[in-house]
Protein backbone atom coordinates (compact mmCIF):
# COMPACT_ATOMS: atom_id res chain seq x y z
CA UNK A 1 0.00 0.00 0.00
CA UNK A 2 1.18 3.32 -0.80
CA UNK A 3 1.16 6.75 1.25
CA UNK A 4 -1.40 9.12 0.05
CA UNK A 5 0.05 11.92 -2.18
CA UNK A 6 -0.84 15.49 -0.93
CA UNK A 7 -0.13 18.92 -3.33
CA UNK A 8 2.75 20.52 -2.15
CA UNK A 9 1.25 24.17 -1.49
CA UNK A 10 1.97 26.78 -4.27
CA UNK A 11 4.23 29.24 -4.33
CA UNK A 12 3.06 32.50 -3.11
CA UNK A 13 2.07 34.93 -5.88
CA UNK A 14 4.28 37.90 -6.07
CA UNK A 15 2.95 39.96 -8.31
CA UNK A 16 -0.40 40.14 -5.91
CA UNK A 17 -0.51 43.28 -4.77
CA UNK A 18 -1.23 44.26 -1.36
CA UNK A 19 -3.95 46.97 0.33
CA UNK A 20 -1.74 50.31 0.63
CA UNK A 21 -2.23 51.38 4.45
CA UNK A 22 -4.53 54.82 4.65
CA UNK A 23 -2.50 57.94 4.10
CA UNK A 24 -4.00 59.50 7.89
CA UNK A 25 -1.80 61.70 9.84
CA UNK A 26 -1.68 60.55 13.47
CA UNK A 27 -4.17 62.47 16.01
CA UNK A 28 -2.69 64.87 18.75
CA UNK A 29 -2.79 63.69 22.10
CA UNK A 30 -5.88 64.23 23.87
CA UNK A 31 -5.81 66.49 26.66
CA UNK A 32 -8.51 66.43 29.16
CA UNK A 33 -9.28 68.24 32.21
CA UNK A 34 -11.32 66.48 34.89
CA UNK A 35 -12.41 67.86 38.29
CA UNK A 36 -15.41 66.03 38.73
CA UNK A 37 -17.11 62.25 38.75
CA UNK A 38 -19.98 61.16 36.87
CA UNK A 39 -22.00 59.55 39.58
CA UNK A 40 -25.81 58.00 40.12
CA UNK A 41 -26.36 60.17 36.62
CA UNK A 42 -24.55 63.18 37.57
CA UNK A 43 -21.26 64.82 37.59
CA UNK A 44 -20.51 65.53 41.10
CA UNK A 45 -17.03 68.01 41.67
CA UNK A 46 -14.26 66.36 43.85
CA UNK A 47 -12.49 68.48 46.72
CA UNK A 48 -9.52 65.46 46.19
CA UNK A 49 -5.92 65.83 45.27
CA UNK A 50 -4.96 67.35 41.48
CA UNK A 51 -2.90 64.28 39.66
CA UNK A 52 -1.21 64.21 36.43
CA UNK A 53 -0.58 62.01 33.24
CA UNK A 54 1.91 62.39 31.61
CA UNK A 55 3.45 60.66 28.14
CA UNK A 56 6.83 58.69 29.56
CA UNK A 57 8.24 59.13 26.00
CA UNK A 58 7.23 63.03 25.68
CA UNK A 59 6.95 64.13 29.20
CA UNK A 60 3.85 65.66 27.77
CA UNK A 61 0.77 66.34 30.02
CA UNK A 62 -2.01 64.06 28.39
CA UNK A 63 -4.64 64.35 30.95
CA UNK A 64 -4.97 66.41 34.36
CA UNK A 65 -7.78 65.72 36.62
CA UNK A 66 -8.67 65.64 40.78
CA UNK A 67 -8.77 62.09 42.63
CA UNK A 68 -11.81 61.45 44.84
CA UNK A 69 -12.26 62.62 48.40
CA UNK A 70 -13.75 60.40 50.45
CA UNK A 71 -16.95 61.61 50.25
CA UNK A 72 -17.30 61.11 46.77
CA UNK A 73 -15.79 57.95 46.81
CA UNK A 74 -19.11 57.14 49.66
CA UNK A 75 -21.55 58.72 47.13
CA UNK A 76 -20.10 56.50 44.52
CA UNK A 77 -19.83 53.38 45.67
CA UNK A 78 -23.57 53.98 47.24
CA UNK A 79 -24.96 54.85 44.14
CA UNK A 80 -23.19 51.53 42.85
CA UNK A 81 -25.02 49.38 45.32
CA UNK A 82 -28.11 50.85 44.84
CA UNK A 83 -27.59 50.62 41.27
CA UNK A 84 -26.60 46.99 41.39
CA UNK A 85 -29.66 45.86 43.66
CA UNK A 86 -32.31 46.90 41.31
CA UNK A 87 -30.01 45.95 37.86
CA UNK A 88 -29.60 42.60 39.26
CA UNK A 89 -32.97 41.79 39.68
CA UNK A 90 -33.68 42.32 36.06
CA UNK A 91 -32.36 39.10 34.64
């Protein structure tokens, strides 16, 4: 009994040419300022500490915006529960 004989696969064709990548320039960073927190449907300000982003490459600020105090951190994570116990029952 012989071996079954399989096609060897073809060489690739090289004169296929190939999609041309889209001549877009690259966007500048987004810079965004955020004081506040979107919470229970609102945006709430935050009385925490200022913090920075910044591009490790560039050193450039890409987004400056306030941590959460711990009363907004309480609002949120209220809001989250609340949120939670009436989603959940809605399976």
């Amino acid at each position: 009994m012989h071996a079954p004989k399989f096609e060897t696969a073809k060489p690739p064709n090289r004169n296929r040419q190939t999609a041309k990548s889209p001549n877009r320039k690259i966007a500048k960073p987004f810079k965004q300022n955020m004081t506040s927190h979107y919470i229970n449907g609102a945006w709430q300000i935050s009385a925490g500490a200022p913090f920075t982003s910044v591009n490790p490459v560039t050193q450039a600020t890409i987004w400056q915006g306030n941590a959460a105090d711990g009363a907004t951190v309480n609002a949120a994570v209220s809001a989250a529960r609340a949120a939670f116990l009436s989603w959940s029952s809605t399976a």
